[in-house]
N, C-alpha and C. Protein backbone atom coordinates (compact mmCIF):
# COMPACT_ATOMS: atom_id res chain seq x y z
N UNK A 1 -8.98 -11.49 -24.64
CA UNK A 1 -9.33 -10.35 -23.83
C UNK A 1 -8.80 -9.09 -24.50
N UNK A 2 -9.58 -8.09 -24.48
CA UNK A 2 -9.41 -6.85 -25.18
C UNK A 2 -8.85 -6.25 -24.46
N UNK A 3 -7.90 -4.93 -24.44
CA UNK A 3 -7.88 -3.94 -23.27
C UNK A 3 -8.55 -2.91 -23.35
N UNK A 4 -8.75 -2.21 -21.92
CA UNK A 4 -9.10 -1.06 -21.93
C UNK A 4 -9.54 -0.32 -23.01
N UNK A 5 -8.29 0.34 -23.50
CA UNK A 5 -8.08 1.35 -24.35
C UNK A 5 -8.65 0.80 -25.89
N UNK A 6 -8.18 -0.49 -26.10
CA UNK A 6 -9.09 -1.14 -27.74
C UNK A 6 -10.69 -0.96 -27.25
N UNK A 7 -11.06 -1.80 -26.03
CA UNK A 7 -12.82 -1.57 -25.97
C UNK A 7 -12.91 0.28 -26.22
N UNK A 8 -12.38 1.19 -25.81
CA UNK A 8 -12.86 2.46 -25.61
C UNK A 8 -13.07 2.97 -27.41
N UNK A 9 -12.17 2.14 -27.95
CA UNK A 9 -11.71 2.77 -29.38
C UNK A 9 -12.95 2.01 -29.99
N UNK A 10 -13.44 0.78 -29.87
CA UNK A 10 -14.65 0.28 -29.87
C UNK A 10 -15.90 0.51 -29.87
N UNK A 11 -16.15 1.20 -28.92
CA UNK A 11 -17.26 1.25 -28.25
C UNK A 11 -18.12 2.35 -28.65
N UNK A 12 -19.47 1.75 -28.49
CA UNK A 12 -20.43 2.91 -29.78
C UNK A 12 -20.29 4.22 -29.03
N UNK A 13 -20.93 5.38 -29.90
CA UNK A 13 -21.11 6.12 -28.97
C UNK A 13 -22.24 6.53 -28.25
N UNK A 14 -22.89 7.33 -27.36
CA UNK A 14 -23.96 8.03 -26.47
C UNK A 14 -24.58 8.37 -27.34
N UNK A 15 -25.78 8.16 -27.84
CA UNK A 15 -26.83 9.01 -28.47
C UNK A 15 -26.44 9.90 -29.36
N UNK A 16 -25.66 9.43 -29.90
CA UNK A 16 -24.43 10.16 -30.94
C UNK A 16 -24.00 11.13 -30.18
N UNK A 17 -23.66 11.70 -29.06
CA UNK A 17 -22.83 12.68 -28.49
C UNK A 17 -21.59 12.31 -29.07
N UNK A 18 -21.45 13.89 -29.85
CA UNK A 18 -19.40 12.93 -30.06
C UNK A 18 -18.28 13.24 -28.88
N UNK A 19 -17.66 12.17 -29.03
CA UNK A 19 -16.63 11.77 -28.15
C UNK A 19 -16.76 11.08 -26.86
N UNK A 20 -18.20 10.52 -26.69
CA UNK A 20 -18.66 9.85 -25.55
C UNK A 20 -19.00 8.34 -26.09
N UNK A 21 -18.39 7.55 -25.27
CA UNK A 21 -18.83 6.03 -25.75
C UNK A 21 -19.51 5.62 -24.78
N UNK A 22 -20.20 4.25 -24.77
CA UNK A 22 -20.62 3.43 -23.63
C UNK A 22 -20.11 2.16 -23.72
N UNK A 23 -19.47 2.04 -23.05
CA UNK A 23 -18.07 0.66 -22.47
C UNK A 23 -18.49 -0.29 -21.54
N UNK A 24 -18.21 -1.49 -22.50
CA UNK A 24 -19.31 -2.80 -21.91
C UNK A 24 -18.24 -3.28 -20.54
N UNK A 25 -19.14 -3.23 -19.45
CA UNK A 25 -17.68 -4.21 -18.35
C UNK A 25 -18.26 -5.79 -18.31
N UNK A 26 -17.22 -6.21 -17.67
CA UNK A 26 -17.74 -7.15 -18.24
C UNK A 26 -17.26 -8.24 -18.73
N UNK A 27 -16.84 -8.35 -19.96
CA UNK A 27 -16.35 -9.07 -20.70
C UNK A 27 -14.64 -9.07 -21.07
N UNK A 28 -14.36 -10.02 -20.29
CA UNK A 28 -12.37 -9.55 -20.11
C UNK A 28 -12.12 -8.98 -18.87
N UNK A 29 -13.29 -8.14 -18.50
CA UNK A 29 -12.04 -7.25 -16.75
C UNK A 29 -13.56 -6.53 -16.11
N UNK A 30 -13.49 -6.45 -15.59
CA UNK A 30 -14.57 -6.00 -14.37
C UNK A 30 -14.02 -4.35 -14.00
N UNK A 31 -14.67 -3.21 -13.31
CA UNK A 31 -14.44 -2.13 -12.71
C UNK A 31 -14.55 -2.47 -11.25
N UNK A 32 -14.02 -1.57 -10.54
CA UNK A 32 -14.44 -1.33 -9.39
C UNK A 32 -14.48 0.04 -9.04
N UNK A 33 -15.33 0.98 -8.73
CA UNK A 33 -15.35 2.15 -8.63
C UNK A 33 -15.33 2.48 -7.30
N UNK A 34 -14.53 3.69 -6.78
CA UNK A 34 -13.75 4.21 -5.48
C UNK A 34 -14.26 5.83 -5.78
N UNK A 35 -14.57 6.36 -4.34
CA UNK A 35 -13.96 7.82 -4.57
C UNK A 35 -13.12 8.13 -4.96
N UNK A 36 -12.84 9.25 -5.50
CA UNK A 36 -11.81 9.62 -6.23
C UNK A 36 -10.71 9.93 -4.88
N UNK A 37 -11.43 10.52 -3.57
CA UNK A 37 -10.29 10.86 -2.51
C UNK A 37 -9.68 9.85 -1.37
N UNK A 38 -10.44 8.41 -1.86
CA UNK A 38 -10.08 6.75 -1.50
C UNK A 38 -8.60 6.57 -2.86
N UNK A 39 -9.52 6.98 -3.68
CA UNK A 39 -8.78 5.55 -4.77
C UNK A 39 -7.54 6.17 -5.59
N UNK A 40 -7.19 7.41 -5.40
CA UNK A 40 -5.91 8.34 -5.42
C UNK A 40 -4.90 8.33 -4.62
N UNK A 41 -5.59 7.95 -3.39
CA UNK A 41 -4.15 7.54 -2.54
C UNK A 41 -3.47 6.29 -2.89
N UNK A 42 -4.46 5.02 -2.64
CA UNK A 42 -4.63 3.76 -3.07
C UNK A 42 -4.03 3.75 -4.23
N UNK A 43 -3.95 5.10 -5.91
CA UNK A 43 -2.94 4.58 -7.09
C UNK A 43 -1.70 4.93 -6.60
N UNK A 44 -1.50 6.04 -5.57
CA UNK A 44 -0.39 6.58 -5.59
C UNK A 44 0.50 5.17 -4.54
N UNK A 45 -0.13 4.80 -3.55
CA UNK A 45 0.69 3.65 -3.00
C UNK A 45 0.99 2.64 -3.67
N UNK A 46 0.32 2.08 -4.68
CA UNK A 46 0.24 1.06 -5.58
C UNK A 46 1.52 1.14 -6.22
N UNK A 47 1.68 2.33 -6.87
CA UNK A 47 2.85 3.03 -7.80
C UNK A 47 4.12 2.86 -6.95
N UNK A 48 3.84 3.42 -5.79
CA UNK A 48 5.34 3.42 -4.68
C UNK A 48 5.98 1.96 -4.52
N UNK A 49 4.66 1.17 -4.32
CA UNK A 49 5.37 -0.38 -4.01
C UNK A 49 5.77 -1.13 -5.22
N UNK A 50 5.83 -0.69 -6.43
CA UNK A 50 5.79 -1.07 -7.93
C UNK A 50 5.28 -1.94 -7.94
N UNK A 51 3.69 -2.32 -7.76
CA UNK A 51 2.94 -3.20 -7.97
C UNK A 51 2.56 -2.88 -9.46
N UNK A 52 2.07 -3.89 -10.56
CA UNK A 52 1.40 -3.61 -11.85
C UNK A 52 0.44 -2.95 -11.77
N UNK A 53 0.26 -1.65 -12.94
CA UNK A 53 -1.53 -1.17 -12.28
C UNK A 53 -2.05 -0.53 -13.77
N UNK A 54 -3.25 -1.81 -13.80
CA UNK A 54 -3.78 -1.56 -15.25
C UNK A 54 -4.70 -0.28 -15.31
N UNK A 55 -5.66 -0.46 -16.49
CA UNK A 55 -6.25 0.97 -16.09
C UNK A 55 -7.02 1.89 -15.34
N UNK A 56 -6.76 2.80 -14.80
CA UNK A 56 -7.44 3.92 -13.74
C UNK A 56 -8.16 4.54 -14.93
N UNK A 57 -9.15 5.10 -14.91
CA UNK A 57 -10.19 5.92 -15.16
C UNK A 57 -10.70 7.35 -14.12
N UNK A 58 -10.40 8.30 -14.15
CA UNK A 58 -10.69 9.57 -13.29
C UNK A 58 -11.45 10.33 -13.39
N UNK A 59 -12.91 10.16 -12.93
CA UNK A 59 -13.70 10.98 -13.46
C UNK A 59 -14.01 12.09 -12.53
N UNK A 60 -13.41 13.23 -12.93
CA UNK A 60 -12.96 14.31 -12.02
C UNK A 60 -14.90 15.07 -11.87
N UNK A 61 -15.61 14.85 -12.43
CA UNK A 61 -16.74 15.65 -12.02
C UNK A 61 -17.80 15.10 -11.30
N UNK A 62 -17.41 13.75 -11.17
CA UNK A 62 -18.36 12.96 -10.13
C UNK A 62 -17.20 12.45 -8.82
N UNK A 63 -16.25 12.98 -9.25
CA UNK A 63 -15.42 12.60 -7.85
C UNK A 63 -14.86 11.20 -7.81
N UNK A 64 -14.50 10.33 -8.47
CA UNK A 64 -14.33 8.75 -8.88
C UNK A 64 -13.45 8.42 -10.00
N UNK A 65 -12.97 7.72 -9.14
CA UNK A 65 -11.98 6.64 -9.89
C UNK A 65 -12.61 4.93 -10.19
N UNK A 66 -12.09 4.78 -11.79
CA UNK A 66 -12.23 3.07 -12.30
C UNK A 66 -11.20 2.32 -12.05
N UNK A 67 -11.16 1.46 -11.47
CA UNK A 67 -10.07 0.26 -11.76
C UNK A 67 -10.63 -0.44 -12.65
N UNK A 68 -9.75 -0.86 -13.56
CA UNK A 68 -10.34 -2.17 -13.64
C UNK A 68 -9.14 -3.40 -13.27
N UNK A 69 -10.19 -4.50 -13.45
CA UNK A 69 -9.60 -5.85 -12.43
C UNK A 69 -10.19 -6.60 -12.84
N UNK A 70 -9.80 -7.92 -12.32
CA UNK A 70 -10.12 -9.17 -13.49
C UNK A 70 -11.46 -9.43 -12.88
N UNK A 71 -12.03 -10.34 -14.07
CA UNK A 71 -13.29 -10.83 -13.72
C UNK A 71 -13.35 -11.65 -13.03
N UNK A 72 -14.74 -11.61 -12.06
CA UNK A 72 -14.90 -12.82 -10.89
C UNK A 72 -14.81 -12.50 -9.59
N UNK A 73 -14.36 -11.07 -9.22
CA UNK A 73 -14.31 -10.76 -7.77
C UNK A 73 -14.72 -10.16 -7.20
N UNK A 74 -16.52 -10.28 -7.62
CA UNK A 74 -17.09 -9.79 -6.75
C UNK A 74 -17.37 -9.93 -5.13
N UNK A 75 -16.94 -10.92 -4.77
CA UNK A 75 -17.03 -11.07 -3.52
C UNK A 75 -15.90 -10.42 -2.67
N UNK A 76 -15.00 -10.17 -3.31
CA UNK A 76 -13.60 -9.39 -2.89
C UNK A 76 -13.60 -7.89 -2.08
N UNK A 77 -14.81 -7.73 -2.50
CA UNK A 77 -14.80 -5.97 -2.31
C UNK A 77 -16.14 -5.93 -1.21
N UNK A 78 -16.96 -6.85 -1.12
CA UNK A 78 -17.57 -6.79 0.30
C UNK A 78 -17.94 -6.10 1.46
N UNK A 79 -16.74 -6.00 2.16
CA UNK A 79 -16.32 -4.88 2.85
C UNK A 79 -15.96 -4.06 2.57
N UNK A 80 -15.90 -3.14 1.90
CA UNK A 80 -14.74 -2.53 1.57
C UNK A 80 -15.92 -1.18 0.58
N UNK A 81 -15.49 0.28 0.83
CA UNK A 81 -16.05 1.41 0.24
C UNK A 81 -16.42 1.16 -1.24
N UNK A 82 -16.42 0.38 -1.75
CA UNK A 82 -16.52 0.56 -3.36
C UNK A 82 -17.38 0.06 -4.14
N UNK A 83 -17.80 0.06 -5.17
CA UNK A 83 -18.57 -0.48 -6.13
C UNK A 83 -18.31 -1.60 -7.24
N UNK A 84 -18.66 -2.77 -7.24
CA UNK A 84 -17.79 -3.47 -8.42
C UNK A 84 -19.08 -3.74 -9.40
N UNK A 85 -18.23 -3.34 -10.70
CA UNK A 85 -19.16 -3.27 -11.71
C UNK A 85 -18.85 -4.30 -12.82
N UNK A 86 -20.01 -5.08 -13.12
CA UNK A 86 -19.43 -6.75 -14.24
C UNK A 86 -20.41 -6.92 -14.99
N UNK A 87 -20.91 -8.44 -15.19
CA UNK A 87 -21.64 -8.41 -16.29
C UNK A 87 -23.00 -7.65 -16.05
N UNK A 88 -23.46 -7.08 -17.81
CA UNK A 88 -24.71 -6.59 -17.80
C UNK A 88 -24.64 -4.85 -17.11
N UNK A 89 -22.96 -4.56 -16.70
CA UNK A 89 -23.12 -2.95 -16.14
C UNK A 89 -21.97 -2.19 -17.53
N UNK A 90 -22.78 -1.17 -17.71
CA UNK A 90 -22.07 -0.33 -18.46
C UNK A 90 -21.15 1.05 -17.77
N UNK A 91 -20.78 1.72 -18.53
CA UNK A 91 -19.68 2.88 -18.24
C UNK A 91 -19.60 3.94 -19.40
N UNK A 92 -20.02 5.18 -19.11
CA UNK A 92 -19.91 6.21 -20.06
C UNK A 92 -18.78 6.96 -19.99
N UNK A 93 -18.08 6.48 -20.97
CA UNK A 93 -16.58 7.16 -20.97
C UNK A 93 -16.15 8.10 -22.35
N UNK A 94 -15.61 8.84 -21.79
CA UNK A 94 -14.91 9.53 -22.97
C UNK A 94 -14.15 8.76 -23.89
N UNK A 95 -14.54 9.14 -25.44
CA UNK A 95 -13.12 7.99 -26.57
C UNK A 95 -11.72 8.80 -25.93
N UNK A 96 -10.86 7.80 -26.86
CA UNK A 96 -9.41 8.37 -26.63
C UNK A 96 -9.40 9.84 -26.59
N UNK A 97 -9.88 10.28 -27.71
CA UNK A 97 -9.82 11.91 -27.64
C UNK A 97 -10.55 12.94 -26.57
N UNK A 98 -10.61 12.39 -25.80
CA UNK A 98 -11.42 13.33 -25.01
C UNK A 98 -10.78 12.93 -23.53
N UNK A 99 -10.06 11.90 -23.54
CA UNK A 99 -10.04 11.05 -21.86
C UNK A 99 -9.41 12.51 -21.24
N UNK A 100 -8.57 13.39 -21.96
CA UNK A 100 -7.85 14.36 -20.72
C UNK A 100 -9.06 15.39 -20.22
N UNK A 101 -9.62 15.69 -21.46
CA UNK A 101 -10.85 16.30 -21.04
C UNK A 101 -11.87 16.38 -20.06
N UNK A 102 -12.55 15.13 -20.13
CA UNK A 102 -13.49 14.33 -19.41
C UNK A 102 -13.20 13.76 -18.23
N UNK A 103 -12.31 12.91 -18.36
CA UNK A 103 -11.29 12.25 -17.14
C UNK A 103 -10.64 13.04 -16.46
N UNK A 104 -10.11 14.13 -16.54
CA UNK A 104 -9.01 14.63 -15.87
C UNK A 104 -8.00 14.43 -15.97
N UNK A 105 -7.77 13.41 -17.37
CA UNK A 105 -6.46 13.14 -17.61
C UNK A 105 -6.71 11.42 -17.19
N UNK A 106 -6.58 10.75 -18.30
CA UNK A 106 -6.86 8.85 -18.27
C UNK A 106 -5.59 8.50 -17.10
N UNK A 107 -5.86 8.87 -15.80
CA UNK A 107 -4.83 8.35 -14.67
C UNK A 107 -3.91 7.52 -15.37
N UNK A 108 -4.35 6.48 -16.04
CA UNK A 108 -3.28 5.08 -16.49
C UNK A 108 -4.33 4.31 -16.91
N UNK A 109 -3.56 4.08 -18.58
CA UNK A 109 -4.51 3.70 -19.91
C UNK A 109 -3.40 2.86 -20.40
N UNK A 110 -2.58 1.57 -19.90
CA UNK A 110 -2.09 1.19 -21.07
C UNK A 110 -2.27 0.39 -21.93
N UNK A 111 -1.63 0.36 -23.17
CA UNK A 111 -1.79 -0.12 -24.04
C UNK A 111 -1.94 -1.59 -24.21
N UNK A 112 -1.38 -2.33 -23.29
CA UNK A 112 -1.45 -3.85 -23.19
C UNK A 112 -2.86 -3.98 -22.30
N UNK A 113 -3.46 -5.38 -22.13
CA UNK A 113 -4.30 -5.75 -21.18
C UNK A 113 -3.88 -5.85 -19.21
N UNK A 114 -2.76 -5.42 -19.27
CA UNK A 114 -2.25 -5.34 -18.06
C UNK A 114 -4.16 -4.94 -17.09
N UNK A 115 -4.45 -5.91 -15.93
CA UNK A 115 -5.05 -5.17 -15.25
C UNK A 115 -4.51 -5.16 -13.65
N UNK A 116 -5.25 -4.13 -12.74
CA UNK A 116 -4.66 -4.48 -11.54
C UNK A 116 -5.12 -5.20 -10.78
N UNK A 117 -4.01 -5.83 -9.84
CA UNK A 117 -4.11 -7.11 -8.66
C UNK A 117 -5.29 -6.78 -8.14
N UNK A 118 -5.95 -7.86 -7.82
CA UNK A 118 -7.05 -7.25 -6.91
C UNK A 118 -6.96 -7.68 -5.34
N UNK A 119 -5.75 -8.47 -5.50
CA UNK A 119 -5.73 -8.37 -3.39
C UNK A 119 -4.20 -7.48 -3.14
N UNK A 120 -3.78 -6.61 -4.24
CA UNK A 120 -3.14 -5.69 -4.14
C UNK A 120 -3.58 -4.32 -3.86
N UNK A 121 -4.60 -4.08 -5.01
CA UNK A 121 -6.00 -2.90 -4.42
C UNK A 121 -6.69 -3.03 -3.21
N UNK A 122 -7.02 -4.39 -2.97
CA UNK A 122 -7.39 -4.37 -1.90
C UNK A 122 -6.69 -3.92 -0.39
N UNK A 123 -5.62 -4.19 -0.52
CA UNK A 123 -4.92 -4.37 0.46
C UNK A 123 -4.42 -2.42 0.35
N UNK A 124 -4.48 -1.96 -0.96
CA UNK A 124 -4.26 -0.22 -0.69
C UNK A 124 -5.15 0.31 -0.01
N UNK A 125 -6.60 -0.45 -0.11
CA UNK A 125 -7.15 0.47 0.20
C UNK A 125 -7.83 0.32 2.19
């Protein structure tokens, strides 16, 4: 399994736009996409209870936040405000150089495959 941040360094780019990739989900970790004014509270509680929390994605101009989370749980999110995105769905993200730009600042990008709990997210949100 790759993380985050290696697929982003990866990943081709947009119609040659530079500094825009398209990031396979998918393969290794799944998204789940939140409003940004859901899924900000939800990192900030996450953080308080020192739960692990792999990478957030912030995409400040559509209003949304990425988790990502392991593969397989789609049925997890059901109820629940959000979008889960897996095989066969893509993601247009800024490369490394651009995440503060684009993102609003890569919420939390780390470097290991760390991803977050998903009946821990769940339960933030």
């Amino acid at each position: 399994m790759r993380s985050v941040r290696d697929a982003l360094r990866r990943a081709p780019m947009v119609n040659d736009v530079p500094g825009l990739r398209l990031l396979k989900v998918g393969d290794g970790w799944d998204v789940v996409r939140i409003s940004a004014e859901i899924g900000l509270l939800a990192l900030a509680y996450l953080r308080c209870i020192g739960t692990s929390v792999g990478p957030v994605l912030y995409d400040r101009p559509n209003g949304r936040l990425y988790y990502a989370v392991q593969t397989g749980t789609a049925t997890s999110w059901d109820d629940l405000p959000v979008r889960h995105l897996s095989t066969n769905s893509w993601l247009v993200a800024p490369g490394l150089e651009l995440l503060d730009d684009w993102f609003g600042g890569g919420c939390q990008l780390p470097d290991d495959d760390t991803l977050t709990d998903t009946e821990a997210l769940r339960a933030a949100l």
